[in-house]
C-alpha atoms as a PDB file:
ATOM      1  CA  UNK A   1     -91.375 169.415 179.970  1.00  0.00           C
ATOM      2  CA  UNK A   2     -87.606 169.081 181.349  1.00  0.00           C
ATOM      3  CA  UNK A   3     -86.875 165.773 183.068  1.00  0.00           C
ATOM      4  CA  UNK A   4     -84.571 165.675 186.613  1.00  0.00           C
ATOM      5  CA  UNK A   5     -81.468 163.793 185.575  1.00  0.00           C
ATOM      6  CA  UNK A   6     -82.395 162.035 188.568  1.00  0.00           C
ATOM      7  CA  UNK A   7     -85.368 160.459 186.575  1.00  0.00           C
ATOM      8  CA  UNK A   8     -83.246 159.667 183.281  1.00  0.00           C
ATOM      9  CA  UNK A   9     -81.115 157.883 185.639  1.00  0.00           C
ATOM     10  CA  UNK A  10     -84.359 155.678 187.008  1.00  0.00           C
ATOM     11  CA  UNK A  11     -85.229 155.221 183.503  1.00  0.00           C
ATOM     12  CA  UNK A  12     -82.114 154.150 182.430  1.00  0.00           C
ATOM     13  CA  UNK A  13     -81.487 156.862 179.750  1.00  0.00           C
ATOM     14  CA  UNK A  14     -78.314 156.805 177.964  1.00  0.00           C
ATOM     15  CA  UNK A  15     -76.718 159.663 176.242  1.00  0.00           C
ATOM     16  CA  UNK A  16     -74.243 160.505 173.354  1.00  0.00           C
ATOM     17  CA  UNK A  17     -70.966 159.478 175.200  1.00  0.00           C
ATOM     18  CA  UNK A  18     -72.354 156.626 176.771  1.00  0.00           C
ATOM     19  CA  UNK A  19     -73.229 155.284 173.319  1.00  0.00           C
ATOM     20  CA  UNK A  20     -70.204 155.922 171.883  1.00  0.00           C
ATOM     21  CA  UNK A  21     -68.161 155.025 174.761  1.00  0.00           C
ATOM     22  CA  UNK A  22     -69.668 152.015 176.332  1.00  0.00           C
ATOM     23  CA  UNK A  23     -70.995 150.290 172.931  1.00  0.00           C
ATOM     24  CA  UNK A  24     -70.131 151.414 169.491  1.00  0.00           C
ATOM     25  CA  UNK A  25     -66.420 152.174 170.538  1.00  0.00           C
ATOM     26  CA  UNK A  26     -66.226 148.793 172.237  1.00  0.00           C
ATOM     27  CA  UNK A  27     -68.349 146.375 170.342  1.00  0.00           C
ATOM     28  CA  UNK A  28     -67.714 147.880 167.133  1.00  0.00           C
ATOM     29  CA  UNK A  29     -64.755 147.311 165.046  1.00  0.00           C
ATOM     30  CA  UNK A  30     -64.257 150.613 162.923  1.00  0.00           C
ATOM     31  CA  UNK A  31     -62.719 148.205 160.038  1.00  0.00           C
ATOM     32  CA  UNK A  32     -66.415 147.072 159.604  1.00  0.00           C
ATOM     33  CA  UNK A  33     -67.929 150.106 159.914  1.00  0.00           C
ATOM     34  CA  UNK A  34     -67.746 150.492 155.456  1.00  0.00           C
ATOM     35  CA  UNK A  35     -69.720 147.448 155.712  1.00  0.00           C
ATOM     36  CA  UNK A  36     -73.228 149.572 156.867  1.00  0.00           C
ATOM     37  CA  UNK A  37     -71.665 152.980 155.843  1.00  0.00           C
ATOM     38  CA  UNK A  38     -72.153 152.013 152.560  1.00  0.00           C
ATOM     39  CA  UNK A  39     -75.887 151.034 151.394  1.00  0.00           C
ATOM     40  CA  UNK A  40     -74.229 149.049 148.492  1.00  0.00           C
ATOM     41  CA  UNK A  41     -71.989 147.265 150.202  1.00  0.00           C
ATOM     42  CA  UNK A  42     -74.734 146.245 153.010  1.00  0.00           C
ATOM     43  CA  UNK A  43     -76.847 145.336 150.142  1.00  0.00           C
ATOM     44  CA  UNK A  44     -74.464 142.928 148.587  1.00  0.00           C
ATOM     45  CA  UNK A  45     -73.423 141.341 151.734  1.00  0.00           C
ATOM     46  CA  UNK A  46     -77.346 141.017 152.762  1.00  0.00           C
ATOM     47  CA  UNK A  47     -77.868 138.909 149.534  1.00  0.00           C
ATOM     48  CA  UNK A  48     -74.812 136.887 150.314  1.00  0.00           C
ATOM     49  CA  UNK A  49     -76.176 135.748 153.569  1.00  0.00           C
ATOM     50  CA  UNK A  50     -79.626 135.329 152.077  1.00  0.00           C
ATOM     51  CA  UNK A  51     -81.466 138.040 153.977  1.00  0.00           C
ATOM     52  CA  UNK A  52     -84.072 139.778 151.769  1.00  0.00           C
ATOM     53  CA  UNK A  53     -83.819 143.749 150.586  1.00  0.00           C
ATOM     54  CA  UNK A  54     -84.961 145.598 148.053  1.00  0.00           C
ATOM     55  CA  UNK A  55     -84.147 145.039 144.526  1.00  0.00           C
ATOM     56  CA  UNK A  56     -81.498 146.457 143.192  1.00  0.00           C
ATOM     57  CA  UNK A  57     -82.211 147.981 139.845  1.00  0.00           C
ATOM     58  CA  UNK A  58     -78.559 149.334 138.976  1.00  0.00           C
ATOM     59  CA  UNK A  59     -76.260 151.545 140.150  1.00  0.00           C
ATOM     60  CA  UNK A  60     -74.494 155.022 138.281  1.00  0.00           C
ATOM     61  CA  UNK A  61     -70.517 155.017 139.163  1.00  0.00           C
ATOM     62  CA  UNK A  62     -69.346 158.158 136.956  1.00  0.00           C
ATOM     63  CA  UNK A  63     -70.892 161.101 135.448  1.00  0.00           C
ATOM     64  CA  UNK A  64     -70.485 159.764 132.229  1.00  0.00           C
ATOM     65  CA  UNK A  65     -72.815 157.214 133.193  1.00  0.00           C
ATOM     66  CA  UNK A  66     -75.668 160.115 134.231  1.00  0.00           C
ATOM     67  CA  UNK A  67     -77.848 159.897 130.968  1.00  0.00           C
ATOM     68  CA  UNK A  68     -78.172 156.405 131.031  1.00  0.00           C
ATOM     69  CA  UNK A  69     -80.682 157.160 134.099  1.00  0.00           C
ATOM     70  CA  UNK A  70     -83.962 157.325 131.393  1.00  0.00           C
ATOM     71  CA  UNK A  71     -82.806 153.314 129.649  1.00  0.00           C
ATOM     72  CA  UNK A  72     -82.374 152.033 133.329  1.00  0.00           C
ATOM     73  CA  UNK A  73     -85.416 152.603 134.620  1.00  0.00           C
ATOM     74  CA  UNK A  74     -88.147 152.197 131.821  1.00  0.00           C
ATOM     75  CA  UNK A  75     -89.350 148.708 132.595  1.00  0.00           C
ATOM     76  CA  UNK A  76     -89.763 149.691 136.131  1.00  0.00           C
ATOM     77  CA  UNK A  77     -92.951 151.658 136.650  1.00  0.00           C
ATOM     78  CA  UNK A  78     -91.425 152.766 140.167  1.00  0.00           C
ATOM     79  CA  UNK A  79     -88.099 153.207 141.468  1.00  0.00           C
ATOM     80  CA  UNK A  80     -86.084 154.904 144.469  1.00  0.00           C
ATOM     81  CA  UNK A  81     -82.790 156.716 143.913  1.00  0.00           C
ATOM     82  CA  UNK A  82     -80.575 157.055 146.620  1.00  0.00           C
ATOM     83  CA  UNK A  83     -76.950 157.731 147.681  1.00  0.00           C
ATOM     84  CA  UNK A  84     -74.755 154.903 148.878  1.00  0.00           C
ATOM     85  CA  UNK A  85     -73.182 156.591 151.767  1.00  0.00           C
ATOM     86  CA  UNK A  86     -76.028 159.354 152.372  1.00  0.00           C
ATOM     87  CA  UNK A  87     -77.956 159.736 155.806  1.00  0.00           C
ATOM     88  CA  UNK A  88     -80.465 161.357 157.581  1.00  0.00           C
ATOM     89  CA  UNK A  89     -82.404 160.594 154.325  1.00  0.00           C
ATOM     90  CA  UNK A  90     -81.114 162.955 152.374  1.00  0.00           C
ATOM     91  CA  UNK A  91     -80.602 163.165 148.388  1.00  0.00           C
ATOM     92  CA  UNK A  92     -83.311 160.026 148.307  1.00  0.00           C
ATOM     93  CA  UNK A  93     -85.681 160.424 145.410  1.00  0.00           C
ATOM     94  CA  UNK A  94     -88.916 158.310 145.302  1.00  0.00           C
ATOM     95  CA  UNK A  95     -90.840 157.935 141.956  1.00  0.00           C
ATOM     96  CA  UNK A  96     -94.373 156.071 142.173  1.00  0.00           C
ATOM     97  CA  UNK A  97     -95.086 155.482 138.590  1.00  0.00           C
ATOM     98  CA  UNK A  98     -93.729 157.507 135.189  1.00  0.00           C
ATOM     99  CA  UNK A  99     -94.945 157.869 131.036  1.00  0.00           C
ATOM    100  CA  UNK A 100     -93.840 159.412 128.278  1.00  0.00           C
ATOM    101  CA  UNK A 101     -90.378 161.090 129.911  1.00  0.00           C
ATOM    102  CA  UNK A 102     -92.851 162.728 133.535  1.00  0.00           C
ATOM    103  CA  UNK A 103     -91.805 160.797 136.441  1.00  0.00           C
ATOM    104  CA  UNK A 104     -94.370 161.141 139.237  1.00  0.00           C
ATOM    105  CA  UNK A 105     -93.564 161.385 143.340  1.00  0.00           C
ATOM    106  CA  UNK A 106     -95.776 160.093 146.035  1.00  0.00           C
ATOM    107  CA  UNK A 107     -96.948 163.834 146.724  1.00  0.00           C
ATOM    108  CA  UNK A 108     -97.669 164.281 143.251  1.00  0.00           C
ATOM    109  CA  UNK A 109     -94.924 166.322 141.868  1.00  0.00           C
ATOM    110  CA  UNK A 110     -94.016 165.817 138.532  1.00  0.00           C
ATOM    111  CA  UNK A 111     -90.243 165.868 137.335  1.00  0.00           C
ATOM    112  CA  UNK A 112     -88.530 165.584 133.862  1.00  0.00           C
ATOM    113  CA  UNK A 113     -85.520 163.277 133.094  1.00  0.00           C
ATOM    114  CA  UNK A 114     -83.719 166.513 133.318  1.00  0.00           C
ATOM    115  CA  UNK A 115     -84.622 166.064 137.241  1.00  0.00           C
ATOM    116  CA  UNK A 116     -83.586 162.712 137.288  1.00  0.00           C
ATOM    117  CA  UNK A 117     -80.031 163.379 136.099  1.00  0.00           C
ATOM    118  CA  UNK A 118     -79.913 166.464 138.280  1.00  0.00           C
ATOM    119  CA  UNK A 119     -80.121 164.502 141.878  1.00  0.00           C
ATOM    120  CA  UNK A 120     -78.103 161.298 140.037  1.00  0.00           C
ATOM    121  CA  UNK A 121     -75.485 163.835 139.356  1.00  0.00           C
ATOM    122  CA  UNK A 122     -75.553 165.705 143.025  1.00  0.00           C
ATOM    123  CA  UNK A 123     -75.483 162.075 144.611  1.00  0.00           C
ATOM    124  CA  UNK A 124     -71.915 161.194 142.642  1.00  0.00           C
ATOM    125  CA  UNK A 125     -70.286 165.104 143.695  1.00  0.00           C
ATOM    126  CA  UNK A 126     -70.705 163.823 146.810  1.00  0.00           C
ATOM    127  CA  UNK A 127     -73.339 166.376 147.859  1.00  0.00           C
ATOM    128  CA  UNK A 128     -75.056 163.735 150.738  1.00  0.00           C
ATOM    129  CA  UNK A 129     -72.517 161.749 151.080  1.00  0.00           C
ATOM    130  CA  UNK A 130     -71.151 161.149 155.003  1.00  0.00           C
ATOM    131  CA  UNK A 131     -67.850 162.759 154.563  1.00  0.00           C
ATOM    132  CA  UNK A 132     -68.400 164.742 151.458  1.00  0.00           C
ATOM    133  CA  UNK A 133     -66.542 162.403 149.453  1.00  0.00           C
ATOM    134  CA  UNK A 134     -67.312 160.954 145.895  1.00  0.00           C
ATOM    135  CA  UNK A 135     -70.500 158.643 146.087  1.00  0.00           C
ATOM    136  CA  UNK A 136     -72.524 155.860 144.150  1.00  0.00           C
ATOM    137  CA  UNK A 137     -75.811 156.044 142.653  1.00  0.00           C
ATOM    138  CA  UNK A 138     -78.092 153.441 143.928  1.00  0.00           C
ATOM    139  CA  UNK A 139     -81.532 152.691 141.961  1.00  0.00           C
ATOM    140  CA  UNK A 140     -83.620 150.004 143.924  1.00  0.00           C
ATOM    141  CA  UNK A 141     -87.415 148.968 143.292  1.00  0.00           C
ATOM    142  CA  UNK A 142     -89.817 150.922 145.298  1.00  0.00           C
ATOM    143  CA  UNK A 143     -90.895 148.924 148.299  1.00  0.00           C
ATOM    144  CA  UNK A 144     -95.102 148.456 148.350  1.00  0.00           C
ATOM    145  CA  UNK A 145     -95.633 148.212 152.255  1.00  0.00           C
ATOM    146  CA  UNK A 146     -98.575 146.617 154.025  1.00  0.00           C
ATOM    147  CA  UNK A 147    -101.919 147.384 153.378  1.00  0.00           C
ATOM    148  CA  UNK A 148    -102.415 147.455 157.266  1.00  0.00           C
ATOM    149  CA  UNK A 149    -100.395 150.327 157.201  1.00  0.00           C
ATOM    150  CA  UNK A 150    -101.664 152.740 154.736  1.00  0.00           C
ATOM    151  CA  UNK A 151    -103.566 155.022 157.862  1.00  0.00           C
ATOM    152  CA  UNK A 152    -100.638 155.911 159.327  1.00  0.00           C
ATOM    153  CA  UNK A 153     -98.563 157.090 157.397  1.00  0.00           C
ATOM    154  CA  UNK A 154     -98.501 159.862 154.859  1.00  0.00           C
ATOM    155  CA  UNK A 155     -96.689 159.597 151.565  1.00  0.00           C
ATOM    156  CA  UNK A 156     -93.898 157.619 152.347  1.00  0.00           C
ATOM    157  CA  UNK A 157     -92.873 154.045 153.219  1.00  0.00           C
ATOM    158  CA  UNK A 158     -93.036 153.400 157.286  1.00  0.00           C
ATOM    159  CA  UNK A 159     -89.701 151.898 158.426  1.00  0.00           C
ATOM    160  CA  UNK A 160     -88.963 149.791 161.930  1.00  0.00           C
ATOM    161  CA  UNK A 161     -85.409 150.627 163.810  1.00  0.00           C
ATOM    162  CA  UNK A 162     -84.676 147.830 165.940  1.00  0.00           C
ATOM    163  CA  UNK A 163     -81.910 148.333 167.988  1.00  0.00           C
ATOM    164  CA  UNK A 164     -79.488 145.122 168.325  1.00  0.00           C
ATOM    165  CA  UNK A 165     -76.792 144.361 170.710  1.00  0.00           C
ATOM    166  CA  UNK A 166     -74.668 141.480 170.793  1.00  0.00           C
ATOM    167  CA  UNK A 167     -77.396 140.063 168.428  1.00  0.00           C
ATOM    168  CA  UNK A 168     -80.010 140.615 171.032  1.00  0.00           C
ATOM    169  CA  UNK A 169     -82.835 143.039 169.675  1.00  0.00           C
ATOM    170  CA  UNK A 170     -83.214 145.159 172.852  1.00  0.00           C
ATOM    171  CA  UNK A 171     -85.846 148.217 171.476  1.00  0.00           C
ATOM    172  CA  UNK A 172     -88.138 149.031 168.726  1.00  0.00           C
ATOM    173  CA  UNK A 173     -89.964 151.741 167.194  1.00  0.00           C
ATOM    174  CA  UNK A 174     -91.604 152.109 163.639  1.00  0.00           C
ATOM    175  CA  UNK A 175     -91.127 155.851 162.158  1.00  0.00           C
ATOM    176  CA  UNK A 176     -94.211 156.934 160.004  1.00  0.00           C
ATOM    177  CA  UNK A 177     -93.640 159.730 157.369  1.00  0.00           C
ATOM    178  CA  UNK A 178     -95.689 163.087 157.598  1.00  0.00           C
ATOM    179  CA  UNK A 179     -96.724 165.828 155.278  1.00  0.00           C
ATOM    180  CA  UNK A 180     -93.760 167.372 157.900  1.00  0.00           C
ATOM    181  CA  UNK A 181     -91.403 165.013 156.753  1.00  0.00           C
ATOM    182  CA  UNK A 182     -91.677 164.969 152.853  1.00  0.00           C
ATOM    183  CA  UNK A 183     -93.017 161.808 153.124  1.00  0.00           C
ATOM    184  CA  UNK A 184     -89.260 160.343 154.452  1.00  0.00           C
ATOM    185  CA  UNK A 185     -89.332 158.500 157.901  1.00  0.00           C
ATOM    186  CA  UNK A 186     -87.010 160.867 159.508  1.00  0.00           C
ATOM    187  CA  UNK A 187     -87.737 162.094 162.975  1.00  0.00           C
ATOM    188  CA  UNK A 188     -85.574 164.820 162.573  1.00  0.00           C
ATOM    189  CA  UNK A 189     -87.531 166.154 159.721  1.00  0.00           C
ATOM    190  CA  UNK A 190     -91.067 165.468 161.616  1.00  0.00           C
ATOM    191  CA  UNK A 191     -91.942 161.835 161.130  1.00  0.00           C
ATOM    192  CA  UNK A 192     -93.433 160.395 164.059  1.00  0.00           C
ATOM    193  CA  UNK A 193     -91.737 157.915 166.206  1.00  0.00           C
ATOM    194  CA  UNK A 194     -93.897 155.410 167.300  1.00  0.00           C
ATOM    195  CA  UNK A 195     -92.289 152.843 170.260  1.00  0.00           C
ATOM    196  CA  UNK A 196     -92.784 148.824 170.064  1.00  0.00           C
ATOM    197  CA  UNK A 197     -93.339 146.689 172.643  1.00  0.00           C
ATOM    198  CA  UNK A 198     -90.426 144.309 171.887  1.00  0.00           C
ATOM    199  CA  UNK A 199     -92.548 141.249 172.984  1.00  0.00           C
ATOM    200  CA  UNK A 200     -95.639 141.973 170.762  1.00  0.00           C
ATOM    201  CA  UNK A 201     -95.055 144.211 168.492  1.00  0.00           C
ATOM    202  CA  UNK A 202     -97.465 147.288 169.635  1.00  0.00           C
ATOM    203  CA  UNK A 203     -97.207 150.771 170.072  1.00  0.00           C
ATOM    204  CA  UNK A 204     -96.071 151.614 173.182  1.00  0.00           C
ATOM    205  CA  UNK A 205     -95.576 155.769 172.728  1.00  0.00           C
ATOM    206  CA  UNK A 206     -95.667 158.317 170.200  1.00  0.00           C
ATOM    207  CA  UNK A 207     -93.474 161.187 169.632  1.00  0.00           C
ATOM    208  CA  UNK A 208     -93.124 164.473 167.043  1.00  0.00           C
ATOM    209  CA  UNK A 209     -90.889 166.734 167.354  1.00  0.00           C
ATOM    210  CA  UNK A 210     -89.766 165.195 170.663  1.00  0.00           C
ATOM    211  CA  UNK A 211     -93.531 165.675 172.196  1.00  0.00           C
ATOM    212  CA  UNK A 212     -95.613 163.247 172.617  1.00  0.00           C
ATOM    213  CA  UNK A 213     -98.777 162.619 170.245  1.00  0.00           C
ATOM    214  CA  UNK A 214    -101.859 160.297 169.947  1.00  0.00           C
ATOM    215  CA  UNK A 215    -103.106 160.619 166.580  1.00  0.00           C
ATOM    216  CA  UNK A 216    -101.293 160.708 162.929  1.00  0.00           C
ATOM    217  CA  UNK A 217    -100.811 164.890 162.264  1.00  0.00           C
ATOM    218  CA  UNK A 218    -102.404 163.764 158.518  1.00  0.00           C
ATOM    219  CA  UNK A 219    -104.341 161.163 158.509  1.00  0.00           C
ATOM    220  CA  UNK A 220    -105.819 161.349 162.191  1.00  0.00           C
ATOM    221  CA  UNK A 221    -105.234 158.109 162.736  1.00  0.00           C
ATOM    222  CA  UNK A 222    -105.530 156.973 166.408  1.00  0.00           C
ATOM    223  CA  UNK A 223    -101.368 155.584 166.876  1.00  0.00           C
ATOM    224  CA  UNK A 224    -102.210 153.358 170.178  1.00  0.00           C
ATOM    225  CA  UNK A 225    -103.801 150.868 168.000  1.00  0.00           C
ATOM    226  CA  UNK A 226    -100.676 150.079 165.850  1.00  0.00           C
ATOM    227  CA  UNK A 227     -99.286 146.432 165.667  1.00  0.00           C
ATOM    228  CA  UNK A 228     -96.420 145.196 162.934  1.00  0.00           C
ATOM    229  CA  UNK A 229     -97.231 141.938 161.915  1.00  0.00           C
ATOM    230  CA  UNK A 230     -95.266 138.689 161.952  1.00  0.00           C
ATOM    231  CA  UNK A 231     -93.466 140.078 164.873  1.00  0.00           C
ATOM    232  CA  UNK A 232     -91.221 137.671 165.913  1.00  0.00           C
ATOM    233  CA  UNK A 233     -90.046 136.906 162.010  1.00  0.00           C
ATOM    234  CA  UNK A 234     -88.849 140.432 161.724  1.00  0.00           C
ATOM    235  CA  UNK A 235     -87.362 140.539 165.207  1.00  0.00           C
ATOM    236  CA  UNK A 236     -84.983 137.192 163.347  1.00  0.00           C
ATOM    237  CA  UNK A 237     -84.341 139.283 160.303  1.00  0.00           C
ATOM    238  CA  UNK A 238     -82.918 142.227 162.495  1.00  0.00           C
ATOM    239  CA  UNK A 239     -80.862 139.575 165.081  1.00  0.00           C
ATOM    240  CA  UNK A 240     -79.460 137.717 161.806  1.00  0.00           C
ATOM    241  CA  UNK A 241     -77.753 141.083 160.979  1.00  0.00           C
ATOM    242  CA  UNK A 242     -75.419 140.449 163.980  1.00  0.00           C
ATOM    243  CA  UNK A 243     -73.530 138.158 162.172  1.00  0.00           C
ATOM    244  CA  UNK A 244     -73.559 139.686 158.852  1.00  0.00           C
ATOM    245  CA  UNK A 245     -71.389 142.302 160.128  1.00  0.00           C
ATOM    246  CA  UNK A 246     -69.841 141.472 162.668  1.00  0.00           C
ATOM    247  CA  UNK A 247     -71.257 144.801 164.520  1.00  0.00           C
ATOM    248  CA  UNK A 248     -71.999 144.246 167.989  1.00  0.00           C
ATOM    249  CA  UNK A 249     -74.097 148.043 168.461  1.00  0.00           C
ATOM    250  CA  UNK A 250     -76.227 148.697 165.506  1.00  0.00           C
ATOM    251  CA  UNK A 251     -79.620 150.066 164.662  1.00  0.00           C
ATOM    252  CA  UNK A 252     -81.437 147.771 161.824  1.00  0.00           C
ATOM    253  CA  UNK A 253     -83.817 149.636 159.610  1.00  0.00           C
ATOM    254  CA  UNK A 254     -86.709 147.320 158.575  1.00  0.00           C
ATOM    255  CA  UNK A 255     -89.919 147.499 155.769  1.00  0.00           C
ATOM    256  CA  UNK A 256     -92.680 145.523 155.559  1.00  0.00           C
ATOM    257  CA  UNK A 257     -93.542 144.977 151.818  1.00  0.00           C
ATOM    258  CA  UNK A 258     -97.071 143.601 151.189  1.00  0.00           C
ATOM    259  CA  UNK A 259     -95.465 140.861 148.335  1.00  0.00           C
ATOM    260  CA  UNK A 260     -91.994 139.945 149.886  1.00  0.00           C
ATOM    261  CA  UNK A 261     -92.642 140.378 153.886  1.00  0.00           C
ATOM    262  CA  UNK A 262     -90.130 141.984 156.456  1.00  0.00           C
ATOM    263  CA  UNK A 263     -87.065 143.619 154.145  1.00  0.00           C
ATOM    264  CA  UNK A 264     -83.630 144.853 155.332  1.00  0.00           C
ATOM    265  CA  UNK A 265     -83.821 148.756 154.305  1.00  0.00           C
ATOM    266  CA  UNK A 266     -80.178 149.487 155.768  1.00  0.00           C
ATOM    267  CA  UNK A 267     -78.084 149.152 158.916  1.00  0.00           C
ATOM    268  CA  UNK A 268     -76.602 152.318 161.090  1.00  0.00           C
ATOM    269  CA  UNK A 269     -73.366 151.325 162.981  1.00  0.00           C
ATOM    270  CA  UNK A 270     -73.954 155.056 165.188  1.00  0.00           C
ATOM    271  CA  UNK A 271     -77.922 154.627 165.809  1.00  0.00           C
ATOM    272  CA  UNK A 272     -79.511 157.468 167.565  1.00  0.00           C
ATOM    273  CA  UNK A 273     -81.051 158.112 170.722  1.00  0.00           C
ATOM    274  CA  UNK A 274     -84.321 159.042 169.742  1.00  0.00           C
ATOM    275  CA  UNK A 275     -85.822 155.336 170.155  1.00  0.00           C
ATOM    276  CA  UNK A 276     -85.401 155.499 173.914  1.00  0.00           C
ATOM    277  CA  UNK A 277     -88.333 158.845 173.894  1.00  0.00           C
ATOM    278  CA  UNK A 278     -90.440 156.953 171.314  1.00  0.00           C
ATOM    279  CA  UNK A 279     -90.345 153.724 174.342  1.00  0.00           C
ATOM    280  CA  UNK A 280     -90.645 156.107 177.331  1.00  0.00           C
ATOM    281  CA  UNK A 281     -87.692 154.350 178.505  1.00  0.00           C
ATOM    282  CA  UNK A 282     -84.152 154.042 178.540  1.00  0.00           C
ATOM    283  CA  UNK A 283     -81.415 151.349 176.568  1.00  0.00           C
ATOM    284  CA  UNK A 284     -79.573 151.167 179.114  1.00  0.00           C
ATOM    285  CA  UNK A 285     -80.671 148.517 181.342  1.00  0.00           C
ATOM    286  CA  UNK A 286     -81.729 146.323 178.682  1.00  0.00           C
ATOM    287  CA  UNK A 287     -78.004 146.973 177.226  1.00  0.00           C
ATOM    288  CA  UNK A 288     -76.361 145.589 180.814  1.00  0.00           C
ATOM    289  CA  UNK A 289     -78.729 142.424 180.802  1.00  0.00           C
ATOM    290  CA  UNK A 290     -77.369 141.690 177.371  1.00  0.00           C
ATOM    291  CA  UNK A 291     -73.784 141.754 178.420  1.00  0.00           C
ATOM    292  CA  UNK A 292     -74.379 139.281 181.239  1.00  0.00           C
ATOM    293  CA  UNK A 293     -75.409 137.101 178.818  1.00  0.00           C
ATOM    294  CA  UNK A 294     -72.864 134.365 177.485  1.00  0.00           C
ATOM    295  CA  UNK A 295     -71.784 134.672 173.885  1.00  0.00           C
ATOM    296  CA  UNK A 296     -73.044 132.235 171.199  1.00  0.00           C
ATOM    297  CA  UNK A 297     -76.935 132.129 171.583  1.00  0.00           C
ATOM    298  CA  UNK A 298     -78.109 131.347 168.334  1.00  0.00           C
ATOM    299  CA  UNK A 299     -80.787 133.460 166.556  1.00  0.00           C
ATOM    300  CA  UNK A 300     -83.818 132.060 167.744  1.00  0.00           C
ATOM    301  CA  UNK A 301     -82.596 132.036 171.202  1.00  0.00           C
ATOM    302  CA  UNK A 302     -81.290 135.754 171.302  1.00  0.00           C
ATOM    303  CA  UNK A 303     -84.739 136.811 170.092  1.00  0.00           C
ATOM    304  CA  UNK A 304     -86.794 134.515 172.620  1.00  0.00           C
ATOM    305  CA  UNK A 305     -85.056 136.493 175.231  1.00  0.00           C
ATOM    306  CA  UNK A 306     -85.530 139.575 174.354  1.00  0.00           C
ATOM    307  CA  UNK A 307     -89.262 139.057 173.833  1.00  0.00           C
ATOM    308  CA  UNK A 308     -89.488 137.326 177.297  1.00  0.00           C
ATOM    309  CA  UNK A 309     -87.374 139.559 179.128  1.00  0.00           C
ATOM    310  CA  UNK A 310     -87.692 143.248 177.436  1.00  0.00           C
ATOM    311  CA  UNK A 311     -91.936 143.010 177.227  1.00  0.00           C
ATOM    312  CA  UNK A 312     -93.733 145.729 178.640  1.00  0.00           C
ATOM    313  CA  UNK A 313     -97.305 144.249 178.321  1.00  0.00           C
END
C-alpha cells in the first residue's frame, strides 16, 4: 500500500535529502567520518573510552599475511571475519565451531582453510570495501547472544540500531536474521525489522521486505511479544557513542551477548531510513525536539529524556 505524502508529512517521515541535508551534513564533521567508516578504527577508539565490543582476535594487513589465517584462529573454537570498511554486511564470514582443518557456519556449511584464505584474500583486494579501495582483515570472537533471543531469530546474531542525535537516542529497532537473509541482520537482504518502543524496550512493528509481519518467517515466532533486556543500560551504551566520535547523526549497532551484556557491534555515520517503517513513524519530530534542547546534558540525562519524551506505551 502507497502512502499520501500528505500522511508521511503527519507522521513526520524524513527522506534521503533531508537526512543528508538537515543532519549528517550539518552535525557531522566529514574529518570524523574514518572514525565509524572503519570497523578497526571504531573498535580501537571504543576500547579507549572503555565501552565494551567484541574481541578482537587479530587482524590480516597484506596478502603475505593470508596463510597465517589457520595459526590465528586455532584456540578459538568460533570466530567472525569481516572487512574493516565493508557494509551492508557483506564479505562477513561467521564460523560456529571448527576440527581437524573443517570450519563449520551457523547453517551448517562446511569450508576448508582453502575457504578461509579465499574471503581473507577478497576482503584485502578491496572487493567489499566502501570505495573499492585496499581493506583490513578483521577476526573478532563470535558474539553468543541472549538465550531470550534464540526464537526469533534464525542463524545469525540479532543486532539493535539505535538511532542517536546530539547524544539523544531518538528510535530503535532490533533486526533478526532469516533463512532470507543468510543468517546476517540485513533488511535489505530479508531480515526482519522489528521497531522498539524507546521507553521500554518492546516491539512496536514488524517489517520484511518493507511489509509488515507478525510472526518470525522461520521460526514462527509471534514478534509482538519481543522485549531487549536491560533497556535503559543499552540505551547509555548507544548515547556514550556521542562523544566517542564526535558524530552528532549516527546509527549505533548494538548485541546482546549472554556472558558480557549490551556490546558495541559498529557505528554508521549515513544510517538508513528503514527504522522509521519498522516504528510506524517518522524521525523527524523527535529530531526537532532534540535540537531545542541545550547542549551539554550528560549521558544519563540525554537518555532519561528520550525514554520520557519519545515512549509510545
Amino acid at each position: 500500500m502507497w502512502a499520501r505524502p500528505s500522511e508521511l508529512r503527519s507522521r513526520h517521515v524524513i527522506g534521503m535529502n533531508r537526512r543528508n541535508i538537515c543532519y549528517i551534513a550539518r552535525y557531522n564533521d566529514r574529518s570524523l567520518f574514518p572514525l565509524v567508516d572503519d570497523k578497526l578504527k571504531t573498535k580501537l577508539l571504543a576500547h579507549e573510552h572503555g565501552v565494551t565490543s567484541p574481541g578482537l582476535i587479530g587482524t590480516v594487513t597484506s596478502q603475505f599475511e593470508v596463510r597465517q589465517v589457520a595459526a590465528m584462529v586455532r584456540d578459538h573454537p568460533a570466530f567472525v571475519i569481516k572487512p574493516a570498511k565493508g557494509s551492508g554486511g557483506k564479505g562477513i564470514l561467521v564460523i560456529e565451531s571448527h576440527a581437524d582443518g573443517a570450519y563449520r557456519k551457523p547453517s551448517g556449511a562446511m569450508l576448508g582453510i582453502a575457504d578461509l584464505e579465499r574471503d581473507v584474500s577478497n576482503i584485502l583486494s578491496g572487493l567489499y570495501s566502501l570505495a573499492g579501495s585496499p581493506d583490513v582483515a578483521m577476526i573478532e570472537s563470535m558474539i553468543r547472544f541472549d538465550d531470550r533471543f534464540a526464537d526469533y531469530t534464525y542463524e545469525g546474531v540479532p543486532d539493535i540500531r539505535v538511532i542517536v542525535f546530539r547524544g539523544y537516542p531518538v528510535m530503535a529497532m532490533i533486526r533478526l536474521s532469516t533463512a532470507a537473509s543468510d543468517g546476517k541482520a540485513n533488511l535489505h537482504q530479508g531480515a526482519v525489522g522489528v521497531g522498539l518502543d524507546i521507553a521500554t524496550g518492546r516491539a512496536l512493528y514488524a517489517v520484511q521486505f518493507d511489509r509488515p509481519v507478525d510472526l518470525h518467517p522461520d521460526t514462527g515466532r509471534s514478534l509482538i511479544d519481543l522485549e531487549i533486556p536491560d533497556w535503559q543500560g543499552l540505551l547509555r551504551l548507544a548515547s556514550a557513542c556521542y562523544e566517542m566520535t564526535g558524530l552528532g547523526y549516527i546509527g549505533a549497532d548494538l548485541v546482546i551477548d549472554k556472558y558480557h551484556g549490551p556490546m558495541l557491534l559498529e557505528l554508521n555515520a549515513r544510517p538508513g531510513l528503514a527504522i522509521q517503517m519498522a516504528n510506524g513513524e517518522g524521525l523527524g519530530g523527535r529530531l526537532e525536539r532534540i535540537e531545542r534542547e541545550p547542549v551539554g546534558a550528560d549521558v544519563d540525562t540525554r537518555v532519561d529524556f528520550a525514554m520520557a519524551h519519545f515512549g509510545r506505551m
